[in-house]
PDB file of N, CA and C in Angstrom:
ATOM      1  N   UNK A   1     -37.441 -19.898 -30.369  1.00  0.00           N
ATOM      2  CA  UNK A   1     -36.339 -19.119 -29.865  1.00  0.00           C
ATOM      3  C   UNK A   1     -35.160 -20.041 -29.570  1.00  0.00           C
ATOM      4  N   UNK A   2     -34.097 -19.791 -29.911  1.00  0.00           N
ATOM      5  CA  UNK A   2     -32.876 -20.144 -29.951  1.00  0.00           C
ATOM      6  C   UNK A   2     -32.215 -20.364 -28.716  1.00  0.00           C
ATOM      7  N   UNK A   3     -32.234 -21.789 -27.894  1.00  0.00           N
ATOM      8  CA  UNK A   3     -31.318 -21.410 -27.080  1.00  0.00           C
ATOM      9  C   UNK A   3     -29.196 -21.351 -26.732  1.00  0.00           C
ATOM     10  N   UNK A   4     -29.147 -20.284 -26.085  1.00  0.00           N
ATOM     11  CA  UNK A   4     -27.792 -19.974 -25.953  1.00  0.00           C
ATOM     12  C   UNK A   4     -26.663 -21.718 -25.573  1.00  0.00           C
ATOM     13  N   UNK A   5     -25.613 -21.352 -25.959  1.00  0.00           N
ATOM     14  CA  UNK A   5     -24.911 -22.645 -25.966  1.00  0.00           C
ATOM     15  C   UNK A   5     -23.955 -22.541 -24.323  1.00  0.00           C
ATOM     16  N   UNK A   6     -24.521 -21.259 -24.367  1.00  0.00           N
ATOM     17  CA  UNK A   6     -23.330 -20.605 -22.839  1.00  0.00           C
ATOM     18  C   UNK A   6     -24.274 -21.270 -21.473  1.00  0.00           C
ATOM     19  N   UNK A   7     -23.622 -22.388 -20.842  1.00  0.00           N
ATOM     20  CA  UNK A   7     -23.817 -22.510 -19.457  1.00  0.00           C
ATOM     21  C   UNK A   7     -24.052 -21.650 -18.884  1.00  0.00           C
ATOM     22  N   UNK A   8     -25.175 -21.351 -18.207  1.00  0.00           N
ATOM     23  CA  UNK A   8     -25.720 -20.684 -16.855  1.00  0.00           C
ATOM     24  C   UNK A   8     -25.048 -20.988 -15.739  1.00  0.00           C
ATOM     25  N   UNK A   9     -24.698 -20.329 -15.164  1.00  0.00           N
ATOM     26  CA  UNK A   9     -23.705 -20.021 -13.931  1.00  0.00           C
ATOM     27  C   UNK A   9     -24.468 -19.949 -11.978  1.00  0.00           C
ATOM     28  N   UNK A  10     -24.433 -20.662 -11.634  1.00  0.00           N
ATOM     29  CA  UNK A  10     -25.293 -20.604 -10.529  1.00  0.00           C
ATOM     30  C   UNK A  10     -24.899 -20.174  -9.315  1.00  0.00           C
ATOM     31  N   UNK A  11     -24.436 -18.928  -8.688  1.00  0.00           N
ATOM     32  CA  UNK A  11     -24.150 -18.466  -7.600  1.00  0.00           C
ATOM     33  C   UNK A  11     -24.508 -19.152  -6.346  1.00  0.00           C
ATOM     34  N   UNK A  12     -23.687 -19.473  -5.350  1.00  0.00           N
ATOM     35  CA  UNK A  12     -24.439 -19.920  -4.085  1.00  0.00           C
ATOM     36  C   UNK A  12     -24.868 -18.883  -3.374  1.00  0.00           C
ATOM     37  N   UNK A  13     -24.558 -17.564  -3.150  1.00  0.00           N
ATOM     38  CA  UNK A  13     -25.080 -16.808  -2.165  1.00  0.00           C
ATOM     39  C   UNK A  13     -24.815 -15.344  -3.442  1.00  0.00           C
ATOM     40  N   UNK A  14     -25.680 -15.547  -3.800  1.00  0.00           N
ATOM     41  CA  UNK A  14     -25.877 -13.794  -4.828  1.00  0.00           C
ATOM     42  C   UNK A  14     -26.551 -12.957  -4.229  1.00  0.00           C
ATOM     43  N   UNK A  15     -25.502 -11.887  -4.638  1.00  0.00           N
ATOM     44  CA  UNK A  15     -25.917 -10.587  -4.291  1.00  0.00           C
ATOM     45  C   UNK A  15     -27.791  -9.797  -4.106  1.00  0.00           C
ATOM     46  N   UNK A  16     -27.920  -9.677  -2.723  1.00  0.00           N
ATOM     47  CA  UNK A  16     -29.072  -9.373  -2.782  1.00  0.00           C
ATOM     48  C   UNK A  16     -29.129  -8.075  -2.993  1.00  0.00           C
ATOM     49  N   UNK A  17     -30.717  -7.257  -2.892  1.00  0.00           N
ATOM     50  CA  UNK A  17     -30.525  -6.227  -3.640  1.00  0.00           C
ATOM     51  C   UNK A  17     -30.424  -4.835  -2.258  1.00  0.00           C
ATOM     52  N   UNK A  18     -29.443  -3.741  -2.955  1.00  0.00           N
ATOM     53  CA  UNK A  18     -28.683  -3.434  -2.536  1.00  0.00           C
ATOM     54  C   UNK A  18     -29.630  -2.339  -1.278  1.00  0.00           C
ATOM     55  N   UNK A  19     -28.803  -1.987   0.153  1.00  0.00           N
ATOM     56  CA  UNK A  19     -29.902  -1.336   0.695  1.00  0.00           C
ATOM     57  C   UNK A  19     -30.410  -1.685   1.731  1.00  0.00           C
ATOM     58  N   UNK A  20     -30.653  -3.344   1.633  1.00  0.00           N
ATOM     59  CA  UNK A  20     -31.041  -4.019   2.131  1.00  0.00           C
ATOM     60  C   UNK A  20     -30.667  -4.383   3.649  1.00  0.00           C
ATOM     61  N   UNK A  21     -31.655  -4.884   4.334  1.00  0.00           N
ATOM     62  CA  UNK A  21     -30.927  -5.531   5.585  1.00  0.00           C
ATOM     63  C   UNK A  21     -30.154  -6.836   5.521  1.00  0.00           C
ATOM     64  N   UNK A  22     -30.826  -7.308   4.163  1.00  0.00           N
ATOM     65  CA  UNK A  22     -30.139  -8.845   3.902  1.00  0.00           C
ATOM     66  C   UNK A  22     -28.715  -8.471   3.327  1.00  0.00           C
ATOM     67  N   UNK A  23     -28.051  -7.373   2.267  1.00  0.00           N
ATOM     68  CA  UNK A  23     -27.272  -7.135   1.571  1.00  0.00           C
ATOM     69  C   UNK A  23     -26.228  -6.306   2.409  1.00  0.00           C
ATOM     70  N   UNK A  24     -26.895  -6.007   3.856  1.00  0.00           N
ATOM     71  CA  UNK A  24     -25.733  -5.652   5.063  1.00  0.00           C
ATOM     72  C   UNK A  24     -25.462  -6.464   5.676  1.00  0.00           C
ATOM     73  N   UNK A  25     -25.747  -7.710   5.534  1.00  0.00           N
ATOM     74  CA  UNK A  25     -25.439  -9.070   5.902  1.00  0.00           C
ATOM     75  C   UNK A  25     -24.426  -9.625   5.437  1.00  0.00           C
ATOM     76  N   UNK A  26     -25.345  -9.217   4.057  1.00  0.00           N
ATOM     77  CA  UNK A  26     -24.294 -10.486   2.822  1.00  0.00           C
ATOM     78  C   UNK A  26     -22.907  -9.348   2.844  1.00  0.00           C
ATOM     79  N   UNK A  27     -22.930  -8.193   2.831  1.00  0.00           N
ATOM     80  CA  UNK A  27     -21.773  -7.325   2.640  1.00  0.00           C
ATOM     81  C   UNK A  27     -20.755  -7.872   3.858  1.00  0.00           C
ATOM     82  N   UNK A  28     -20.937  -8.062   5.102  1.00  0.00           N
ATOM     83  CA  UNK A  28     -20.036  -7.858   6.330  1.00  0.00           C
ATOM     84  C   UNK A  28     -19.330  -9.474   6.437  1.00  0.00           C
ATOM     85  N   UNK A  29     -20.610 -10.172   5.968  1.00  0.00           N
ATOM     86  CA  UNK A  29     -19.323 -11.433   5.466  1.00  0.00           C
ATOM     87  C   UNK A  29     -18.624 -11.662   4.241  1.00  0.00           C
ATOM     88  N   UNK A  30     -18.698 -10.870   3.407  1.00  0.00           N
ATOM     89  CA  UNK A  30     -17.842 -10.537   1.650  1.00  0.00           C
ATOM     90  C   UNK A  30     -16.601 -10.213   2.707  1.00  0.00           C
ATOM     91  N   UNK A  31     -15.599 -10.556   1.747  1.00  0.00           N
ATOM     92  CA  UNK A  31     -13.766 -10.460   2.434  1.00  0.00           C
ATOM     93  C   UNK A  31     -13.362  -9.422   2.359  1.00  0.00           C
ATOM     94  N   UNK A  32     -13.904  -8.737   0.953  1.00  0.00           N
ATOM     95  CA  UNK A  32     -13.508  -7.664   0.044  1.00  0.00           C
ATOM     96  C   UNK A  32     -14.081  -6.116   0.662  1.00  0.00           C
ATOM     97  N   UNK A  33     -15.404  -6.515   1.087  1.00  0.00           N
ATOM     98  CA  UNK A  33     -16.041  -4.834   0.939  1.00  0.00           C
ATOM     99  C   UNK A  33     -15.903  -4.996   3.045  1.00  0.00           C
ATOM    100  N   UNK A  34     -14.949  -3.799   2.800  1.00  0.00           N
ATOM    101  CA  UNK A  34     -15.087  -2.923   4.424  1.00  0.00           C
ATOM    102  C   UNK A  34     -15.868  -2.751   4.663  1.00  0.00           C
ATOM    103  N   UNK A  35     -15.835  -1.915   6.268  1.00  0.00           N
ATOM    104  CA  UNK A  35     -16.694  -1.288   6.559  1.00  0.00           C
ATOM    105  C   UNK A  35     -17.020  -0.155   6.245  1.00  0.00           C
ATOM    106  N   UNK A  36     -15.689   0.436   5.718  1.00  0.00           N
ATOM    107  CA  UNK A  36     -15.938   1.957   5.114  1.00  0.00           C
ATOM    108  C   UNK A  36     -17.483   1.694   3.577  1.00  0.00           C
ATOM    109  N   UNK A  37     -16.766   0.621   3.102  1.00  0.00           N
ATOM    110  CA  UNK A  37     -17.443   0.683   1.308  1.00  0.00           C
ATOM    111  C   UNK A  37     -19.237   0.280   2.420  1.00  0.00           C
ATOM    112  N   UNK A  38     -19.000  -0.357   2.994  1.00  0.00           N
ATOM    113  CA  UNK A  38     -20.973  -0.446   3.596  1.00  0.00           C
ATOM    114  C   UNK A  38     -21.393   0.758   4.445  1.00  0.00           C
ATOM    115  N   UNK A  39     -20.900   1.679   4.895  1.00  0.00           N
ATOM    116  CA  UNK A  39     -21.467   2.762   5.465  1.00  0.00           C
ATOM    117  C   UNK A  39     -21.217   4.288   4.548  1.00  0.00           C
ATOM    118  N   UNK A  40     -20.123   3.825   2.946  1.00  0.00           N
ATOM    119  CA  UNK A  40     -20.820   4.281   2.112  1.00  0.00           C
ATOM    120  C   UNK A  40     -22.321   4.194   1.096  1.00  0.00           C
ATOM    121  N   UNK A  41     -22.046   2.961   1.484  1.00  0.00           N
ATOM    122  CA  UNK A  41     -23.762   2.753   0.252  1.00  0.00           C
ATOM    123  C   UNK A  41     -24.973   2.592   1.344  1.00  0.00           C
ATOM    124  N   UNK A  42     -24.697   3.054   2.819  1.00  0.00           N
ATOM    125  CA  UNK A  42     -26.196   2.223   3.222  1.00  0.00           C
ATOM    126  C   UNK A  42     -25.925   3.362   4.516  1.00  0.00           C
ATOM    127  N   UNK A  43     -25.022   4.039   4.957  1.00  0.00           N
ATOM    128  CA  UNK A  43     -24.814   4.910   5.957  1.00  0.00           C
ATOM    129  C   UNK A  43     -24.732   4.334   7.124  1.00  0.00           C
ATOM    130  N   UNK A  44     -24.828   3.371   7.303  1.00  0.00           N
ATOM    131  CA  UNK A  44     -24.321   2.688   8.743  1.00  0.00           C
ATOM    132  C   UNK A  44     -22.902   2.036   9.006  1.00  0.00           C
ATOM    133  N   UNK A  45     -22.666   2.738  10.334  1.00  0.00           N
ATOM    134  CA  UNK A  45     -20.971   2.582  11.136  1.00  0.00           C
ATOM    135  C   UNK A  45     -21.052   1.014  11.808  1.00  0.00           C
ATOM    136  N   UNK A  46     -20.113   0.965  11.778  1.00  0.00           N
ATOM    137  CA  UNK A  46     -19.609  -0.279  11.967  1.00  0.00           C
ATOM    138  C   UNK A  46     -19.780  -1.140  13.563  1.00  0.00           C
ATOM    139  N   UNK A  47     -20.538  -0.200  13.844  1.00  0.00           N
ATOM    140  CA  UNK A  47     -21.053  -0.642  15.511  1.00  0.00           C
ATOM    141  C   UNK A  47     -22.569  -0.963  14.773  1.00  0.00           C
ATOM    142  N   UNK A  48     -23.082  -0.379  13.866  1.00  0.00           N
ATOM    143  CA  UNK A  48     -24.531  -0.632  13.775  1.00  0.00           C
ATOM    144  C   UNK A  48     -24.514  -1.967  12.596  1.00  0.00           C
ATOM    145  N   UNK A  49     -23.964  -1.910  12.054  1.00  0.00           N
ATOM    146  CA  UNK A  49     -23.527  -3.646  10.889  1.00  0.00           C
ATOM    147  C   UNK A  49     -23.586  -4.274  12.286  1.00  0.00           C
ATOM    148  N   UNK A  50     -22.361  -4.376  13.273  1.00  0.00           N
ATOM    149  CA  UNK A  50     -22.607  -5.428  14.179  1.00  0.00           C
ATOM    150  C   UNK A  50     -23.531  -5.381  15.019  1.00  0.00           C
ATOM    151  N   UNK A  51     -24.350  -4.557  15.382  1.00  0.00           N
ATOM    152  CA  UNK A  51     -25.818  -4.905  15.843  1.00  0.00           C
ATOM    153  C   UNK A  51     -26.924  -5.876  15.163  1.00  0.00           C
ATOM    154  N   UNK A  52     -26.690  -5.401  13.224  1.00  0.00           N
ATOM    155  CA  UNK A  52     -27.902  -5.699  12.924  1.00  0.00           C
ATOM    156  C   UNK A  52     -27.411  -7.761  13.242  1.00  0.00           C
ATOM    157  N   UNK A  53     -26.072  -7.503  12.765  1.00  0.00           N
ATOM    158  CA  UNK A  53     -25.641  -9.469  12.484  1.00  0.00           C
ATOM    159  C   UNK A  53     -26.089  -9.944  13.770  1.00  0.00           C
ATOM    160  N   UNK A  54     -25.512  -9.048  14.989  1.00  0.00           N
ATOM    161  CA  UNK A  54     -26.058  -9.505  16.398  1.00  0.00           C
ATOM    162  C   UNK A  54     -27.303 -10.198  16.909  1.00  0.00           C
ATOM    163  N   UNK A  55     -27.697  -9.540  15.908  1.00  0.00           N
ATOM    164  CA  UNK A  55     -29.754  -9.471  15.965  1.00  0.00           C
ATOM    165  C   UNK A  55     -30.556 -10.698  15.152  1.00  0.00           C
ATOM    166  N   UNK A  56     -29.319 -10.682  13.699  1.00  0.00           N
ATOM    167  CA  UNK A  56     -29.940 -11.764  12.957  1.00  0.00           C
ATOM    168  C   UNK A  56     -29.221 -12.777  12.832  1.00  0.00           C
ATOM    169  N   UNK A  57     -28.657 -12.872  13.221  1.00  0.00           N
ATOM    170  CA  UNK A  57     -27.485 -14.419  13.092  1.00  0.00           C
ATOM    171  C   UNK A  57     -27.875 -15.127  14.612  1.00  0.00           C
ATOM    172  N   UNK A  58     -27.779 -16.467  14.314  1.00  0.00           N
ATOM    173  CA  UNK A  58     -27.582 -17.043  15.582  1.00  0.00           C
ATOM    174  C   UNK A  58     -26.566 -17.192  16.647  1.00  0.00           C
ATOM    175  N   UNK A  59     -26.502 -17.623  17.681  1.00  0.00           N
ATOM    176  CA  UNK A  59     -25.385 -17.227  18.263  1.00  0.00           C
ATOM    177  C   UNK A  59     -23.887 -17.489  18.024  1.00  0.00           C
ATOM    178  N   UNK A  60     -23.984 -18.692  17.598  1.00  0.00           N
ATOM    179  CA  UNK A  60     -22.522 -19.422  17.172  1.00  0.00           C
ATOM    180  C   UNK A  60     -21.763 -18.644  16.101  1.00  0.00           C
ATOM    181  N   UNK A  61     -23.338 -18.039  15.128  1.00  0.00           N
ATOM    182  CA  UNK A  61     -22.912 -17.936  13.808  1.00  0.00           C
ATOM    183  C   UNK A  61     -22.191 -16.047  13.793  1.00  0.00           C
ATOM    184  N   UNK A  62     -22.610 -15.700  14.554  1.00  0.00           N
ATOM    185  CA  UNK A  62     -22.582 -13.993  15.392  1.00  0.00           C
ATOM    186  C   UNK A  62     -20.737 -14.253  15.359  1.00  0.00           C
ATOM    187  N   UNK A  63     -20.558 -15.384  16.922  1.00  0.00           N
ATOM    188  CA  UNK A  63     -19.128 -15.426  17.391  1.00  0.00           C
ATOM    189  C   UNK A  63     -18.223 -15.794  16.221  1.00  0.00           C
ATOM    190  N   UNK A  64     -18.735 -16.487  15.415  1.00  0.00           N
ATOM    191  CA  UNK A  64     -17.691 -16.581  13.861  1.00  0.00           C
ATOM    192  C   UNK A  64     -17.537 -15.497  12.943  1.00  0.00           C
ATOM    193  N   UNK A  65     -18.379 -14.778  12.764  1.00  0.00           N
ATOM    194  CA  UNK A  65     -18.180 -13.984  11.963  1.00  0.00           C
ATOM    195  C   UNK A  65     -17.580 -12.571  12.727  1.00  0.00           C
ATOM    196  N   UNK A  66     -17.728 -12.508  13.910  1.00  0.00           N
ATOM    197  CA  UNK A  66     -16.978 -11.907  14.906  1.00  0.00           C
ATOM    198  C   UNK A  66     -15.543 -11.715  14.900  1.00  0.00           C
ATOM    199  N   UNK A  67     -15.227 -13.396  14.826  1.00  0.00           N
ATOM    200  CA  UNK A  67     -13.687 -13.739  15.053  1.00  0.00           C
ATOM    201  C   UNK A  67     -13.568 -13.456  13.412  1.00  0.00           C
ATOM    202  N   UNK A  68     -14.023 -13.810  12.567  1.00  0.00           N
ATOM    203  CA  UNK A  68     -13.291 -13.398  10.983  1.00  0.00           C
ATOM    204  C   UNK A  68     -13.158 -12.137  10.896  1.00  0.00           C
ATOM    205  N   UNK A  69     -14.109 -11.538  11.287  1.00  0.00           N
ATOM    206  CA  UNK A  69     -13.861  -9.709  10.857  1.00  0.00           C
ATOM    207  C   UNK A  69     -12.780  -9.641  11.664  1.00  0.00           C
ATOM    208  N   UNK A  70     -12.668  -9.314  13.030  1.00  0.00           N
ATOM    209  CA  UNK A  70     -11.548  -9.053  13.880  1.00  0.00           C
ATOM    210  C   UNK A  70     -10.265  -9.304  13.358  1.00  0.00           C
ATOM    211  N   UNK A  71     -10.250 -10.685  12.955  1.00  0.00           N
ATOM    212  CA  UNK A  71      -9.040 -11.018  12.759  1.00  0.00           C
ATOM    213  C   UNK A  71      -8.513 -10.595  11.237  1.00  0.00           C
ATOM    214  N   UNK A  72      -8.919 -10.125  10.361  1.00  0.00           N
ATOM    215  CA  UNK A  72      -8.775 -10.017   8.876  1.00  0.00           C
ATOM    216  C   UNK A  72      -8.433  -8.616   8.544  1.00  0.00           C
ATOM    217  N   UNK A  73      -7.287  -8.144   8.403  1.00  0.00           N
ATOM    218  CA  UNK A  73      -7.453  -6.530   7.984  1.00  0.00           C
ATOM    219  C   UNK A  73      -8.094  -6.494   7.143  1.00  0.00           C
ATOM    220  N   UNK A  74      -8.701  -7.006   5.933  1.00  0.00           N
ATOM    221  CA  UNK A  74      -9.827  -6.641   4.839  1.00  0.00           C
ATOM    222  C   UNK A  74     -10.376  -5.688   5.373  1.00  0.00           C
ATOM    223  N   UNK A  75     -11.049  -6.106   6.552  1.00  0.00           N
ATOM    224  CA  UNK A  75     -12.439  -5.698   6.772  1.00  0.00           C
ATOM    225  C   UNK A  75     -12.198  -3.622   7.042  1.00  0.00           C
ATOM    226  N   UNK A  76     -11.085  -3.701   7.577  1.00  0.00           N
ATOM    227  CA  UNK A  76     -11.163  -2.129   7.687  1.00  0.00           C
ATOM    228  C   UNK A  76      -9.699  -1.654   6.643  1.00  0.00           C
ATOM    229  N   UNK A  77     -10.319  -0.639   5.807  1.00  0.00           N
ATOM    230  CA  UNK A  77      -9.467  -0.224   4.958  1.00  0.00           C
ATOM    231  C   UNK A  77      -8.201   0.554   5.264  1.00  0.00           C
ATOM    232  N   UNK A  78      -7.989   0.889   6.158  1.00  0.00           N
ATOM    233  CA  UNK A  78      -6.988   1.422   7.071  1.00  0.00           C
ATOM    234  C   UNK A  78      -5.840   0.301   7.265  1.00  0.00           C
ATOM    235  N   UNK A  79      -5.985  -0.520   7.997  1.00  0.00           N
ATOM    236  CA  UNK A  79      -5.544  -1.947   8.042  1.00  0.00           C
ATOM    237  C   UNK A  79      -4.984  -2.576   7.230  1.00  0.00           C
ATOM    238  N   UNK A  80      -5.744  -2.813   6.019  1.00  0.00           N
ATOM    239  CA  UNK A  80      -5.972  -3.581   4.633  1.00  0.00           C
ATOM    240  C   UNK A  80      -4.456  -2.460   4.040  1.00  0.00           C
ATOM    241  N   UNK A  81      -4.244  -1.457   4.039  1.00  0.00           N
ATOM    242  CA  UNK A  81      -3.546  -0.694   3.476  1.00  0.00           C
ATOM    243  C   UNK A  81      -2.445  -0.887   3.790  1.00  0.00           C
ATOM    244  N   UNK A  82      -2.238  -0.753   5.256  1.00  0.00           N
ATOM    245  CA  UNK A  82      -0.918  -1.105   5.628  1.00  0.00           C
ATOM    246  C   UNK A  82      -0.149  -2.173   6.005  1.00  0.00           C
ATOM    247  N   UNK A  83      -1.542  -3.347   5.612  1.00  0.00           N
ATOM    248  CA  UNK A  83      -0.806  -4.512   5.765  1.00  0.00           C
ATOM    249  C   UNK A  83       0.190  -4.607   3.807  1.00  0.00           C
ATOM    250  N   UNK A  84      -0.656  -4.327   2.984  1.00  0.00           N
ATOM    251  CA  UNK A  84      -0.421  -3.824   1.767  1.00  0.00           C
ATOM    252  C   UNK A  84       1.019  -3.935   1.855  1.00  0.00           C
ATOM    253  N   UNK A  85       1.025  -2.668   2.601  1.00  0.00           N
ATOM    254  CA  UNK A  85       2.509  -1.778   2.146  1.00  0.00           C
ATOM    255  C   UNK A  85       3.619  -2.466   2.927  1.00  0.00           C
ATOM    256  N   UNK A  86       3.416  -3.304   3.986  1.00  0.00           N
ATOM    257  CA  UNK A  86       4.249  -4.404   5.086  1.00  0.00           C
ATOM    258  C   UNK A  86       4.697  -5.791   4.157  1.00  0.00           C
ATOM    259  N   UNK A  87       4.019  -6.152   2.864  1.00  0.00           N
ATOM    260  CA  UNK A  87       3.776  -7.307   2.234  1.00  0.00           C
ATOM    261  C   UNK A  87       5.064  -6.459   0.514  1.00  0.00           C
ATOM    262  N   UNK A  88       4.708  -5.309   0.438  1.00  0.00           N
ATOM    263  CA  UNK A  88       5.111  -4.840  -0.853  1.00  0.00           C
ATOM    264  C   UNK A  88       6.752  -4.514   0.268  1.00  0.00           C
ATOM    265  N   UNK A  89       7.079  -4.283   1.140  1.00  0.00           N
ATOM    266  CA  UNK A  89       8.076  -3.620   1.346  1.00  0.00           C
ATOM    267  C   UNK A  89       9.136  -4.789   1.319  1.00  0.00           C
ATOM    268  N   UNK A  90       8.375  -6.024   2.055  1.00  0.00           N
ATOM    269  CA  UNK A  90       9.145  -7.331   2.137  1.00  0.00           C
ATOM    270  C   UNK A  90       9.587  -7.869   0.752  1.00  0.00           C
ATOM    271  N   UNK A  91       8.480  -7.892   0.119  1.00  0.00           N
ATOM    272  CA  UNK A  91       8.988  -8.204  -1.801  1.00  0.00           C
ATOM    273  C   UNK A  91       9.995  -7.292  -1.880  1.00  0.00           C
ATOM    274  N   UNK A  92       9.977  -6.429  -1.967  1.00  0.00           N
ATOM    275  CA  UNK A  92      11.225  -5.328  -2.170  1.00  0.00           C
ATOM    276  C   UNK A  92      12.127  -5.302  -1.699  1.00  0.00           C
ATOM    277  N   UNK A  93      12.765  -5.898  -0.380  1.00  0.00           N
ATOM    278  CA  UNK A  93      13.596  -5.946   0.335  1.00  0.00           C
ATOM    279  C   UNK A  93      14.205  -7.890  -0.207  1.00  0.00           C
ATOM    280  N   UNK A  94      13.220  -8.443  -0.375  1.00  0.00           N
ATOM    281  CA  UNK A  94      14.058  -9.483  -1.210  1.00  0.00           C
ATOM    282  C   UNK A  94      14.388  -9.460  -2.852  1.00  0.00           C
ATOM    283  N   UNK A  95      13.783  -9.130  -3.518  1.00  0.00           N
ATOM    284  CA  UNK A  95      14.488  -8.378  -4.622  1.00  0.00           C
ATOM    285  C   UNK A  95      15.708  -7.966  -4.671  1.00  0.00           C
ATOM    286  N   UNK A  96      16.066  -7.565  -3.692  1.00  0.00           N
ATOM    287  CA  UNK A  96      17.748  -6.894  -3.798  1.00  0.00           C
ATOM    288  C   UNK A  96      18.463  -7.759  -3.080  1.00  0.00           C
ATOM    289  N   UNK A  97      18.386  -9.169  -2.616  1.00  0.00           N
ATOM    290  CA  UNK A  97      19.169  -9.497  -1.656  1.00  0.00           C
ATOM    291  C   UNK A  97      19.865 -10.841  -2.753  1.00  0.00           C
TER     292      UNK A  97
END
């Protein structure tokens, strides 16, 4: 059998499988997926994500990922939107100047 000439690609933290208690983990520290997109695929609100991290992270590691969510509109799509439209209005307002 022939092998492929294409480099294998080695993820440091890949996606576990989905559902999971580990993959509501790996989701709440991803930049990208809210809280809305994880209590679509797994039904848990955003008080219960921070229970489970509460529960399984150590303490230091809890207060960091604490302070990143808090501080990041990513994390809630509401936020994320209107920081959006605060960032597109400023481009637009220098455009014409």
């Amino acid at each position: 059998m022939k092998k492929s000439r294409r480099p294998i690609t080695k993820v440091k933290n890949p996606e576990p499988k989905a559902g999971t208690k580990d993959w509501v983990i790996w989701a709440a520290w991803a930049d990208r997926i809210t809280f809305e997109d994880i209590k679509s695929r797994t039904g848990l609100s955003e008080g219960e994500v921070i229970e489970i991290m509460r529960k399984s992270l150590k303490l230091s590691s809890f207060k960091l990922w604490r302070k990143r969510a808090k501080g990041q509109s990513i994390k809630h799509r509401k936020k994320f939107e209107e920081t959006r439209k605060e960032i597109r209005r400023k481009i637009n307002k220098n455009d014409y100047i």
